[in-house]
Each structure stands twice: as structure tokens, then as C-alpha cells.
C-alpha atoms as a PDB file:
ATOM      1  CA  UNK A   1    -152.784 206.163 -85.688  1.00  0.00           C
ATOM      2  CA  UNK A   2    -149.464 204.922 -86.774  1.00  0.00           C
ATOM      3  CA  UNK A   3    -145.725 204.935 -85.942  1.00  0.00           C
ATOM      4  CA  UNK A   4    -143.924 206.849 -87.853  1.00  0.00           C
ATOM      5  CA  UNK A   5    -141.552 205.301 -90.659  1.00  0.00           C
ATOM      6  CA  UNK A   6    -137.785 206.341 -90.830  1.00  0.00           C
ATOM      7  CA  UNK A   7    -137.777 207.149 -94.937  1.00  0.00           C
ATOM      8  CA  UNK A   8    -137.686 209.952 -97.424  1.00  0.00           C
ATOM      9  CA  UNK A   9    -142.069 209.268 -97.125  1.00  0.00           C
ATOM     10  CA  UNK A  10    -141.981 211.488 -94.683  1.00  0.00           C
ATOM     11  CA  UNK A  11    -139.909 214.093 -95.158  1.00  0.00           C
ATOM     12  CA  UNK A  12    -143.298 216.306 -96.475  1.00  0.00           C
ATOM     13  CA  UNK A  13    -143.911 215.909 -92.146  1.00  0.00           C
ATOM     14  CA  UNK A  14    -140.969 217.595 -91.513  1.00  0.00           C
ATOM     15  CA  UNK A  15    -142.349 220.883 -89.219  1.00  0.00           C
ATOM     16  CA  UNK A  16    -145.010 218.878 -87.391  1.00  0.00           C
ATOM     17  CA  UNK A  17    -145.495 219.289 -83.974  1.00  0.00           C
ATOM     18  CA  UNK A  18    -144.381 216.524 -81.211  1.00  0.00           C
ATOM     19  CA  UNK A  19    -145.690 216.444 -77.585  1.00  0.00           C
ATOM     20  CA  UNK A  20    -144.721 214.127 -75.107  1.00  0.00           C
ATOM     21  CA  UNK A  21    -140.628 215.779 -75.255  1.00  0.00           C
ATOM     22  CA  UNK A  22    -141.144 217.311 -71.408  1.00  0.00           C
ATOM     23  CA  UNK A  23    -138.441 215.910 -69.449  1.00  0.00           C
ATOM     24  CA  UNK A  24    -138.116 218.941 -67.567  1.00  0.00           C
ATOM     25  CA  UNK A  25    -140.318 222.389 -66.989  1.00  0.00           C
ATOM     26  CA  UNK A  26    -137.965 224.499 -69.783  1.00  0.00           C
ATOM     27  CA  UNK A  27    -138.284 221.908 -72.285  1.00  0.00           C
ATOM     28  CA  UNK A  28    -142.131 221.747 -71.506  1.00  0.00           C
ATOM     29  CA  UNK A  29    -142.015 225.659 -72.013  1.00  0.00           C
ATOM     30  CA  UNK A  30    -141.534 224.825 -75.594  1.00  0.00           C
ATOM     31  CA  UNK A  31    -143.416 223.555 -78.363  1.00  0.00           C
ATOM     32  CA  UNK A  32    -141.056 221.065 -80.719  1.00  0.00           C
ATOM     33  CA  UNK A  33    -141.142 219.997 -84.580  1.00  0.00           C
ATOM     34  CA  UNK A  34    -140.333 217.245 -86.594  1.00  0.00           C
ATOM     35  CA  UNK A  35    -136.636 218.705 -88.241  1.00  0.00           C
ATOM     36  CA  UNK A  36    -134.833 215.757 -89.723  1.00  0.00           C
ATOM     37  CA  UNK A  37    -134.819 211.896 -89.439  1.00  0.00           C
ATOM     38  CA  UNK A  38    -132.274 209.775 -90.253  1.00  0.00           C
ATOM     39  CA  UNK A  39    -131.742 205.865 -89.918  1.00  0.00           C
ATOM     40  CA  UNK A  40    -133.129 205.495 -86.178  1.00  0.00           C
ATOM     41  CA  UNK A  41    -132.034 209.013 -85.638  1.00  0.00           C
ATOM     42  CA  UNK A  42    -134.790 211.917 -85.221  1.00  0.00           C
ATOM     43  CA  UNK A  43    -134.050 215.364 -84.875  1.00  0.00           C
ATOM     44  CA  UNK A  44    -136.808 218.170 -83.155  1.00  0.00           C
ATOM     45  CA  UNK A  45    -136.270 221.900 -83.526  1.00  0.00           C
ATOM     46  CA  UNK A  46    -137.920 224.637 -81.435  1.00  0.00           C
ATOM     47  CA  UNK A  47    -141.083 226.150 -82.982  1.00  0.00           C
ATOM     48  CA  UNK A  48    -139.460 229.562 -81.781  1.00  0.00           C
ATOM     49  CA  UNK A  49    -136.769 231.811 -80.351  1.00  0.00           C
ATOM     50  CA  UNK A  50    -135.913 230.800 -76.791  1.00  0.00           C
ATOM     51  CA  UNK A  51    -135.476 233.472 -74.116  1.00  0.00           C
ATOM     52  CA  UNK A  52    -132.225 234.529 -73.690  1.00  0.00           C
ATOM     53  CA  UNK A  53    -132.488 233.378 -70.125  1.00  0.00           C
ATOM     54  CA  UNK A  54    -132.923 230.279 -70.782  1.00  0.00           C
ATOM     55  CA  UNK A  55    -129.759 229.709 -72.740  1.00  0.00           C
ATOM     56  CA  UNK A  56    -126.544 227.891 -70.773  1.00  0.00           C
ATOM     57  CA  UNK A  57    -123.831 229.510 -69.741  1.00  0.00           C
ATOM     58  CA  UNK A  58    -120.912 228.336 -71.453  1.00  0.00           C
ATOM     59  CA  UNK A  59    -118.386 225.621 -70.014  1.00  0.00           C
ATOM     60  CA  UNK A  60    -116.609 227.962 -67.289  1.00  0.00           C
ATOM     61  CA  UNK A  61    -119.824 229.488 -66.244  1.00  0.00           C
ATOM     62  CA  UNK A  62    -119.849 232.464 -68.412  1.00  0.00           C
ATOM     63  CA  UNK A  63    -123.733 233.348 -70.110  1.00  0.00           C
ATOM     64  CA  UNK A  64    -124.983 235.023 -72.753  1.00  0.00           C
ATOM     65  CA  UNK A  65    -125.840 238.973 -73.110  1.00  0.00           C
ATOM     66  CA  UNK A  66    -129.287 240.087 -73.977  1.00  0.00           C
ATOM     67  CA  UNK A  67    -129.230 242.410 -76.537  1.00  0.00           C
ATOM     68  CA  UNK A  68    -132.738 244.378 -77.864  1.00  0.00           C
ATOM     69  CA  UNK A  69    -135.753 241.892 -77.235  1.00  0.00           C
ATOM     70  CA  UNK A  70    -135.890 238.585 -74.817  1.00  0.00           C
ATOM     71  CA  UNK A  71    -135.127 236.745 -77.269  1.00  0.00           C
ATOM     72  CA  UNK A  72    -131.895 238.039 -78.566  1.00  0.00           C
ATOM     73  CA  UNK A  73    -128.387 238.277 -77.634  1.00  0.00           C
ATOM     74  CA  UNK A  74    -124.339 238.558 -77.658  1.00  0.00           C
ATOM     75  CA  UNK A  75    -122.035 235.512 -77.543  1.00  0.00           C
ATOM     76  CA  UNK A  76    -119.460 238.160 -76.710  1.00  0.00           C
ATOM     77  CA  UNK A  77    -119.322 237.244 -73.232  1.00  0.00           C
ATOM     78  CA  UNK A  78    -119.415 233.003 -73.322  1.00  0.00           C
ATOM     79  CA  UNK A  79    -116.937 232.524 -76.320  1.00  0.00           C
ATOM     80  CA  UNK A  80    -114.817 233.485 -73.607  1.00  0.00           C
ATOM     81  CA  UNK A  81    -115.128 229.837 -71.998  1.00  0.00           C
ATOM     82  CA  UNK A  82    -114.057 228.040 -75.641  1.00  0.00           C
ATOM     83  CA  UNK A  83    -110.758 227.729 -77.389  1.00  0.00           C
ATOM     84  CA  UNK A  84    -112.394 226.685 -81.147  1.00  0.00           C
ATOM     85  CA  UNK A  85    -112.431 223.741 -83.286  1.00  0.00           C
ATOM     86  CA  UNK A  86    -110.451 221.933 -80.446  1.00  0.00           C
ATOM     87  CA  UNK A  87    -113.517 222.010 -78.311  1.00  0.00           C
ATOM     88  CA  UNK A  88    -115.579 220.337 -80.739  1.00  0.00           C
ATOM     89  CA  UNK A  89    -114.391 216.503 -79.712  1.00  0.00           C
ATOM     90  CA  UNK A  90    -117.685 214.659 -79.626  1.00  0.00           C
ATOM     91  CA  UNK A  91    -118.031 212.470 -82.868  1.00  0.00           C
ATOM     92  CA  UNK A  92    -121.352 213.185 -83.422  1.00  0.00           C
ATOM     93  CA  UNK A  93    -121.130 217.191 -83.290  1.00  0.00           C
ATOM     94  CA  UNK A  94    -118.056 217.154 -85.221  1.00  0.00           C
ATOM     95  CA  UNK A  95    -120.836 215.338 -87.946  1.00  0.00           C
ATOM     96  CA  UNK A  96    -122.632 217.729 -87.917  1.00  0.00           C
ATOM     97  CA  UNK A  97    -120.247 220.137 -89.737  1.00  0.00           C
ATOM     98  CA  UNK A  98    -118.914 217.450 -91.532  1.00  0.00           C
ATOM     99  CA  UNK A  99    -117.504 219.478 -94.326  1.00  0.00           C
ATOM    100  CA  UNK A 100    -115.181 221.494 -91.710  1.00  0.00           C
ATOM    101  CA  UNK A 101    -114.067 218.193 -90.283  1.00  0.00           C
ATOM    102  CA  UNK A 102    -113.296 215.789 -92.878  1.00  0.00           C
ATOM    103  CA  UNK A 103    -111.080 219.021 -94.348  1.00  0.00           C
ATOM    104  CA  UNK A 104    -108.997 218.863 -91.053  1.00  0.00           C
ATOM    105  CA  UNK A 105    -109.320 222.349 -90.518  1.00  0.00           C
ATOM    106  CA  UNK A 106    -109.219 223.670 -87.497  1.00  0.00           C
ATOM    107  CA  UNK A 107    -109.723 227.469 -85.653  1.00  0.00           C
ATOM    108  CA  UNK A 108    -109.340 229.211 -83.019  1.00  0.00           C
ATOM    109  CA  UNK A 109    -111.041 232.034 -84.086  1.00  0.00           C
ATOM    110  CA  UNK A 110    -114.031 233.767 -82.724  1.00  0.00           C
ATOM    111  CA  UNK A 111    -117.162 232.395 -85.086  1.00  0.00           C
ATOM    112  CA  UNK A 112    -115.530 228.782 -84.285  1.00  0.00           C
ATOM    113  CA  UNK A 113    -115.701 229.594 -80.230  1.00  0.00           C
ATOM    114  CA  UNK A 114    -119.362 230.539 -80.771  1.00  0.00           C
ATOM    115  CA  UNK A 115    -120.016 227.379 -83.265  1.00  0.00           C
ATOM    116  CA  UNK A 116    -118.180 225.398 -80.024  1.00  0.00           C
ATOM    117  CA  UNK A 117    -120.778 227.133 -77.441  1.00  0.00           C
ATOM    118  CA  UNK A 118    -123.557 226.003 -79.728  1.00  0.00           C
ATOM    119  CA  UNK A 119    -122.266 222.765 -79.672  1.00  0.00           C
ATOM    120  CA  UNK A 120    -121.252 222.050 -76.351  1.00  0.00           C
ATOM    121  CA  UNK A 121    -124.429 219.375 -75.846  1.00  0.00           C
ATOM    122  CA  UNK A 122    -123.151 218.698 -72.467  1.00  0.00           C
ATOM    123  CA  UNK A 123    -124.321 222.564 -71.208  1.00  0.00           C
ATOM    124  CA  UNK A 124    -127.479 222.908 -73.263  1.00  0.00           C
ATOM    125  CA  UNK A 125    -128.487 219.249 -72.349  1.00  0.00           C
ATOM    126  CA  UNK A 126    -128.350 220.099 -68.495  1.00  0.00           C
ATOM    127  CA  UNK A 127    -130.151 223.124 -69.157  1.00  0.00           C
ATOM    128  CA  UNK A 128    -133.004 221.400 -70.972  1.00  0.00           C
ATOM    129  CA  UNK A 129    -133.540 218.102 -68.896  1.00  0.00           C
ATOM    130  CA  UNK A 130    -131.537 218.907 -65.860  1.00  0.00           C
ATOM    131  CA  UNK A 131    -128.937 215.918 -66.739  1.00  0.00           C
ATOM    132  CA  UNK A 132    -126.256 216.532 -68.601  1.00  0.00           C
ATOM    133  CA  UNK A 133    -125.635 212.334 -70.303  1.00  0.00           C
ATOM    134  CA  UNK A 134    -129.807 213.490 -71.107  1.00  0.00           C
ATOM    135  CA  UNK A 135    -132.804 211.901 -69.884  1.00  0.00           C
ATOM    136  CA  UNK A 136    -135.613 210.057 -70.405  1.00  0.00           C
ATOM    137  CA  UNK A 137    -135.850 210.206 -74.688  1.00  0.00           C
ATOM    138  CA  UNK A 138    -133.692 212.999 -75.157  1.00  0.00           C
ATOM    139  CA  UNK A 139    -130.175 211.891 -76.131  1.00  0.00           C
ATOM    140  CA  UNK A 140    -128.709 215.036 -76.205  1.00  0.00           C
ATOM    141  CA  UNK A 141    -129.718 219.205 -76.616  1.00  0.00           C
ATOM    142  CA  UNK A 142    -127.501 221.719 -78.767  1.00  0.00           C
ATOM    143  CA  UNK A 143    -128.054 225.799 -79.277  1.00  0.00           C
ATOM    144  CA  UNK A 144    -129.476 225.204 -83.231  1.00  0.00           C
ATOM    145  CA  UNK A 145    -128.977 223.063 -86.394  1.00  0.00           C
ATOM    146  CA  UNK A 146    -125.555 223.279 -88.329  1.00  0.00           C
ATOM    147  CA  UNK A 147    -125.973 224.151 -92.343  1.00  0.00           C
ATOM    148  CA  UNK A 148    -125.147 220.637 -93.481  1.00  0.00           C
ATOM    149  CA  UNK A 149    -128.250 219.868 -90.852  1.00  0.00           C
ATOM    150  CA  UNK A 150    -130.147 222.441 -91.920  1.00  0.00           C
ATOM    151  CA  UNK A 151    -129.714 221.372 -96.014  1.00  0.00           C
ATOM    152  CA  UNK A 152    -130.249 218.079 -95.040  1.00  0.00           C
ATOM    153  CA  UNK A 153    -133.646 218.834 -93.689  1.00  0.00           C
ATOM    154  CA  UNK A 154    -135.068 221.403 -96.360  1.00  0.00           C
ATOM    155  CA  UNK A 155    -133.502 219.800 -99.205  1.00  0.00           C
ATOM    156  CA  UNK A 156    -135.382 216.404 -98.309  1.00  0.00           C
ATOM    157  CA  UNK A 157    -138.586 218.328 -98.098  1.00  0.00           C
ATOM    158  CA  UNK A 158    -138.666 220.650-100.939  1.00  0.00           C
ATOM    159  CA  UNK A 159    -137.196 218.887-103.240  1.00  0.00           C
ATOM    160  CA  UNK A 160    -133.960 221.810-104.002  1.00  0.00           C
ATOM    161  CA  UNK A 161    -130.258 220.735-103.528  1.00  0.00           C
ATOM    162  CA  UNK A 162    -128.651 223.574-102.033  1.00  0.00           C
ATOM    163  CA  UNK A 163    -125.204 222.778-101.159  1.00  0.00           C
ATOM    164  CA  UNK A 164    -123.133 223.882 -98.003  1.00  0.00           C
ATOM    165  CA  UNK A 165    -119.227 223.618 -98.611  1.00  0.00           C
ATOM    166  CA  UNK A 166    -116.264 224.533 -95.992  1.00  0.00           C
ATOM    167  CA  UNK A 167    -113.750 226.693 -98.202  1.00  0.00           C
ATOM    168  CA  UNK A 168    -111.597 227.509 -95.666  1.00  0.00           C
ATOM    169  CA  UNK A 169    -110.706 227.045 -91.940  1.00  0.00           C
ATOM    170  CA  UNK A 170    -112.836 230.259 -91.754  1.00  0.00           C
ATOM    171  CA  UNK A 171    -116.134 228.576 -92.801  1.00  0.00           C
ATOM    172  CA  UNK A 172    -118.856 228.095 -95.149  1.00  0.00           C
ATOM    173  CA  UNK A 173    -120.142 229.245 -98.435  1.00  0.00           C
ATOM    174  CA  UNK A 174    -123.184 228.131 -99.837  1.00  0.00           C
ATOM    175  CA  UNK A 175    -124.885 227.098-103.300  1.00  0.00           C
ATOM    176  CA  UNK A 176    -128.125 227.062-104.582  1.00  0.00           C
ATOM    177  CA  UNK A 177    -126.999 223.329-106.441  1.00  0.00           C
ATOM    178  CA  UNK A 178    -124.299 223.987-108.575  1.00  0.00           C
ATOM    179  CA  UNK A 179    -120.508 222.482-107.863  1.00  0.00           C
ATOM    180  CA  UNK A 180    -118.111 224.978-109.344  1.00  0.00           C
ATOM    181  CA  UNK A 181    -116.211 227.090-107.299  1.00  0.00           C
ATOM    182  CA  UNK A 182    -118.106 230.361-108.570  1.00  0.00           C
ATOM    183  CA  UNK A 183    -121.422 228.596-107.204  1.00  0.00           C
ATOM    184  CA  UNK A 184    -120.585 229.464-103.869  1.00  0.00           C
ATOM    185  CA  UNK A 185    -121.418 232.335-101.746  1.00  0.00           C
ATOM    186  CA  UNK A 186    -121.370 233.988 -98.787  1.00  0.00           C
ATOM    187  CA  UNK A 187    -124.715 234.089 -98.546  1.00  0.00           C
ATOM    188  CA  UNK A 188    -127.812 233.840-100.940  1.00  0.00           C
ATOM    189  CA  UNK A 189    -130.973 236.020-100.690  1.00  0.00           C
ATOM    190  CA  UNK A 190    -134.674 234.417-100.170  1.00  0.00           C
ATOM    191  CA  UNK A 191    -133.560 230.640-100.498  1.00  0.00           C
ATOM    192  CA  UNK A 192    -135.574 229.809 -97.779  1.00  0.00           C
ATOM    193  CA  UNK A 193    -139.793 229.725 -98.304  1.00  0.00           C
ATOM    194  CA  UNK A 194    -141.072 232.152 -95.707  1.00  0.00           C
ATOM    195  CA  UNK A 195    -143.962 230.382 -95.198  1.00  0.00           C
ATOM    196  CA  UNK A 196    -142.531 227.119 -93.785  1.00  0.00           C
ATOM    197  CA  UNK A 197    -141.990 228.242 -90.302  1.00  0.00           C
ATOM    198  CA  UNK A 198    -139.916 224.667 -89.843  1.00  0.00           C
ATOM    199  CA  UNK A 199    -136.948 226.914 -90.988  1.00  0.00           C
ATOM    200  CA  UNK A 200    -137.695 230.231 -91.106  1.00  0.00           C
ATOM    201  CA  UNK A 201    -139.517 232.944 -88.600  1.00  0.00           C
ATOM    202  CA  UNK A 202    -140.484 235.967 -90.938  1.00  0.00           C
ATOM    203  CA  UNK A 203    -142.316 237.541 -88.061  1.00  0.00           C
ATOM    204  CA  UNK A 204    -139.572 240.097 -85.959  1.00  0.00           C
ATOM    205  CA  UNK A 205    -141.428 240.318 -83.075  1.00  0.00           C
ATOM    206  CA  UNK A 206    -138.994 238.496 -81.224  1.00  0.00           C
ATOM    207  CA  UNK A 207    -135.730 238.270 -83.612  1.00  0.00           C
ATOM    208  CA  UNK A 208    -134.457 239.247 -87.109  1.00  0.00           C
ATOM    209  CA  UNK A 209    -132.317 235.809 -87.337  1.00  0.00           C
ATOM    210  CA  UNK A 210    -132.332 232.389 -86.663  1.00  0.00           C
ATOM    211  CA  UNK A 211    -128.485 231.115 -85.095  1.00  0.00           C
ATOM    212  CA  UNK A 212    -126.705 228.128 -87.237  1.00  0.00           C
ATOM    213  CA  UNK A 213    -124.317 226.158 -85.334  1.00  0.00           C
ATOM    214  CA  UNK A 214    -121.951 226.575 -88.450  1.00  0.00           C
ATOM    215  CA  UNK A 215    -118.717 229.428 -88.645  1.00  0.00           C
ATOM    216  CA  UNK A 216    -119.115 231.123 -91.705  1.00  0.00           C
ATOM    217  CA  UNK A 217    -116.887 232.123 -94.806  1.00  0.00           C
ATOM    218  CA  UNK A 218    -117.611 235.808 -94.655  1.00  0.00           C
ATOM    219  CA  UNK A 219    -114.877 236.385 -92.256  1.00  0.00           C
ATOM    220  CA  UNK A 220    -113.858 235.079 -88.360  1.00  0.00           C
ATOM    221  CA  UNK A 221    -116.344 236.947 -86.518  1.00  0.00           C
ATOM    222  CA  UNK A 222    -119.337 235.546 -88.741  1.00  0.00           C
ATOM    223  CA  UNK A 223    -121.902 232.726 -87.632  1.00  0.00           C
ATOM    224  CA  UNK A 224    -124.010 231.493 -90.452  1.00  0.00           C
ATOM    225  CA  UNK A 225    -127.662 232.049 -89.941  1.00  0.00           C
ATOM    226  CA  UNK A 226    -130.917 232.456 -91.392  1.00  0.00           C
ATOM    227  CA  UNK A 227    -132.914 235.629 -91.753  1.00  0.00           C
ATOM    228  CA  UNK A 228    -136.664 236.243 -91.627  1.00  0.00           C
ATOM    229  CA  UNK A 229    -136.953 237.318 -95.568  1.00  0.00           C
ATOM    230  CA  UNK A 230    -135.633 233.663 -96.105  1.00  0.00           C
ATOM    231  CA  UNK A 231    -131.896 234.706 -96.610  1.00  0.00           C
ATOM    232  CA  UNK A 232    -129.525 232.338 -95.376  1.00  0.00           C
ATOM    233  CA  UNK A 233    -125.287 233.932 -94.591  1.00  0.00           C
ATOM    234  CA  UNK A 234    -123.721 234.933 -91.890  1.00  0.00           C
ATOM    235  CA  UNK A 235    -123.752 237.754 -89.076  1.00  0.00           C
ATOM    236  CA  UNK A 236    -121.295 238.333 -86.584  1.00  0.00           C
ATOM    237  CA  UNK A 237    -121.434 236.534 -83.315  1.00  0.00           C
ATOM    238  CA  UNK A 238    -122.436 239.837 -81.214  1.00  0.00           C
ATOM    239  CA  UNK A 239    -125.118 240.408 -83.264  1.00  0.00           C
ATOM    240  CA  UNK A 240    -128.007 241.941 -81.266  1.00  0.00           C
ATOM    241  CA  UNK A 241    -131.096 240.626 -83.542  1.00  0.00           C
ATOM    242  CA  UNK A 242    -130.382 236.842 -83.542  1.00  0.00           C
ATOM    243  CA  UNK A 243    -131.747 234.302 -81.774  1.00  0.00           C
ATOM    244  CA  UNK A 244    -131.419 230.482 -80.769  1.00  0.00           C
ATOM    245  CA  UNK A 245    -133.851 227.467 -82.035  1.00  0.00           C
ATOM    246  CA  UNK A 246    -132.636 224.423 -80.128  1.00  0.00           C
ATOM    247  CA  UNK A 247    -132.199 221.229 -82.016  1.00  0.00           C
ATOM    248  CA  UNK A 248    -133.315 217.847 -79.292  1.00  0.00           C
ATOM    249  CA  UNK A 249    -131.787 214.520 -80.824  1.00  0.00           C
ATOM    250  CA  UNK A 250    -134.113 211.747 -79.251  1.00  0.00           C
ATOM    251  CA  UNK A 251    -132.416 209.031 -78.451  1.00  0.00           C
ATOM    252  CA  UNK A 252    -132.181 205.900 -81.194  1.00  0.00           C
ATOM    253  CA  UNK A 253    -134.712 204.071 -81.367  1.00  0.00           C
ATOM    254  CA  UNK A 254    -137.337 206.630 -80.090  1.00  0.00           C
ATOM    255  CA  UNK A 255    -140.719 205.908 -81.803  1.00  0.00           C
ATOM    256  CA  UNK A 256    -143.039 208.885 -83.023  1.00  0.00           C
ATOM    257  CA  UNK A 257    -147.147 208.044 -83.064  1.00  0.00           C
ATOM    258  CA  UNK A 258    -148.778 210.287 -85.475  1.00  0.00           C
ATOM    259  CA  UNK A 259    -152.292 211.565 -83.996  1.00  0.00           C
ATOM    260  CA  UNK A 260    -155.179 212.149 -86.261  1.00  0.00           C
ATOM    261  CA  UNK A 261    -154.442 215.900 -86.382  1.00  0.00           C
ATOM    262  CA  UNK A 262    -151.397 215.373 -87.891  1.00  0.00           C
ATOM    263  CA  UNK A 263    -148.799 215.848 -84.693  1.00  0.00           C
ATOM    264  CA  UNK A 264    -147.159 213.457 -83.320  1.00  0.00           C
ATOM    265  CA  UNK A 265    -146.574 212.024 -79.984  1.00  0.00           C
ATOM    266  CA  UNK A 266    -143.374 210.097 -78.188  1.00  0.00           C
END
């Protein structure tokens, strides 16, 4: 066995499981992979969609609607609880959607008061762990990975340099690695590998779309997400087929022990 090394050596781990996260009986509900590492940073995504009951409420108490299976449901209802951009005050989530950020833009509109629910660690870290400030390894809990997160993670694995760019105060476009203007889109068909389940779930049992804690370009209702076929874009925030894949940040430091299977273990 060894400890896992913070470097780009690893990156072909990224989707592996990790036991040993239970800090509470949710999180232990869940199996967790290997998403993105950073410095002493190391980010775990859910293997799956989360039940819809198991999502916070927002910061005034409102919760989320199920819509169609278990799994899916409406922001609709806790967007109500956020004013936008403004809500977004932590350093490190404002990081996460760098691009928006270092642009100064700012919104009030309705896919920014979703992107601030999904972001609001202090909610979806009580709801994991039971402590909001986290517990035990977990530093903190959000509602998915941004795009910049996302591109971060897949780019570093398979070796493609797809590009996520705030245009606007409204959102993001995205490219497949070019840098003119024209290279950017709303959204690009099948640029994710079905098969690597790390990012995308083709199988709709549960939900047609994966949640990115990113507003998106399309217009001020859209959310950028990821589809089943691969696709990544947007969808509006109501949308009744999407679901959530919590990202866990483990606190610095936190050391991984790969097992002979391949896993790992805190």
C-alpha cells in the first residue's frame, strides 16, 4: 500500500473509490470518488444522484421540489432564500467560478441564486456531517462541481483542454480548446466519454443530468450541467430530470492510502 502523491501521476486515479469519508449516516449512505487534487487539496464526488431528500434546504429554510424520480428536482422553491452573486462571499467558492469572479460580474438573476444554493457549503456541510464549520476530514460539502472544477478534473485525466470562459454576467460558454471568441458555445454535444462514470451517468434510471454549480450563458434561468449522452450546457434551474452529485473537499492535509484493489482509504 501507499499514500497517495499530490501530482499530475495520478490524475489516471481520478474516479476511484474512497472509504473511510463517514462522518455521519447520509454521508455513509454514499459511495465517494477520487474528483480532483490539487496542492494538499483533494476533492471527492458522489458516485451517484443523491435523493432529493437528502438535499438542504436553502439558507431561510426553504427545500427543494421533487420533480419525476427520487432523485430529481426544482430549485424553484429554495432560490427563494438567495439574492445572487452577492451570496457567494466565501473565497474559496468564489474560486471555484473563478472566471465569473475575477470579471467582477455580478447577478442577481435566477441561474446565479441556484449557483448560490449550490454553493452555500455552510447548508450542505450540516446536512452531510451534522456540523456546519465540517467535521472530522471533511472541510467543507457543496451541491456539485463548478465547470472550471469540472475541466480541471477531466482535462488532467484525458489529456483534452476544453476551456470554460464567463462571457457575460449571465454565465458560461464553453470550448472544446480553441481561444477565439467563435470557439465558444453554449453547449457542446458528447464531450464527455460515457464510459467514465467519474463525470458522467449515461444510465436514466435515476436522472437525465448531472447539476454544475456554474450559471450558464444560454440565458438567466440556465444552470450548466452535464447530460447522460456526454453533452455538457445548460438547463434551466426547474428542470425536472436533473440531479445533484455532491463534491466533499477533505480538509488539507488529508492523506489517501491506496488498497491493493485500487480504492483508497482516509
Amino acid at each position: 500500500m501507499e499514500v497517495l502523491k499530490c501530482g499530475p501521476t495520478n490524475t489516471q486515479k481520478y474516479g476511484a473509490k474512497v472509504t473511510g469519508v463517514a462522518t455521519s449516516k447520509l454521508t455513509e449512505n454514499y459511495e465517494w470518488q477520487l474528483f480532483y487534487e490539487q496542492g494538499n487539496d483533494i476533492y471527492l464526488i458522489a458516485s451517484d444522484y443523491i435523493h432529493t431528500d437528502d438535499c438542504p434546504a436553502g439558507q431561510n429554510g426553504n427545500t427543494i421540489v421533487k420533480n419525476g424520480t427520487d432523485y430529481t428536482n426544482s430549485m424553484n422553491n429554495v432560490i427563494k432564500d438567495y439574492a445572487g452573486s452577492s451570496d457567494i462571499t466565501d473565497n474559496e467558492m468564489k474560486a471555484l467560478n473563478n472566471e465569473f469572479f475575477a470579471n467582477n460580474y455580478s447577478s442577481t438573476t435566477n441561474n446565479m441564486k441556484a449557483v448560490a444554493y449550490m454553493l452555500d457549503r455552510k447548508q450542505w456541510t450540516n446536512k452531510f456531517t451534522g456540523n456546519a464549520n465540517g467535521n472530522s476530514q471533511i472541510d467543507y460539502v457543496i451541491g456539485g462541481p463548478s465547470i472550471e472544477l469540472l475541466f480541471k478534473s477531466y482535462n488532467a485525466k484525458h489529456k483534452t483542454n476544453y476551456k470554460a470562459k464567463a462571457t457575460s454576467a449571465t454565465g458560461y460558454k464553453i470550448s472544446s480548446g480553441g481561444d477565439a471568441d467563435s470557439d465558444y458555445q453554449t453547449s457542446i454535444s458528447n464531450m464527455l466519454k460515457t464510459d467514465d462514470r467519474t463525470y458522467v451517468i449515461s444510465n436514466i434510471a435515476k436522472a437525465n443530468y448531472m447539476w454544475l454549480a456554474s450559471p450558464s450563458a444560454i440565458g438567466t434561468n440556465y444552470v450548466m450541467d452535464v447530460a447522460f449522452n456526454g453533452s455538457v450546457g445548460g438547463n434551466t434551474f426547474t428542470n425536472p430530470n436533473a440531479g445533484f452529485r455532491p463534491i466533499i473537499k477533505l480538509k488539507p492535509g488529508t492523506k489517501l492510502i491506496e488498497k491493493e484493489d485500487g480504492t483508497f482509504n482516509i
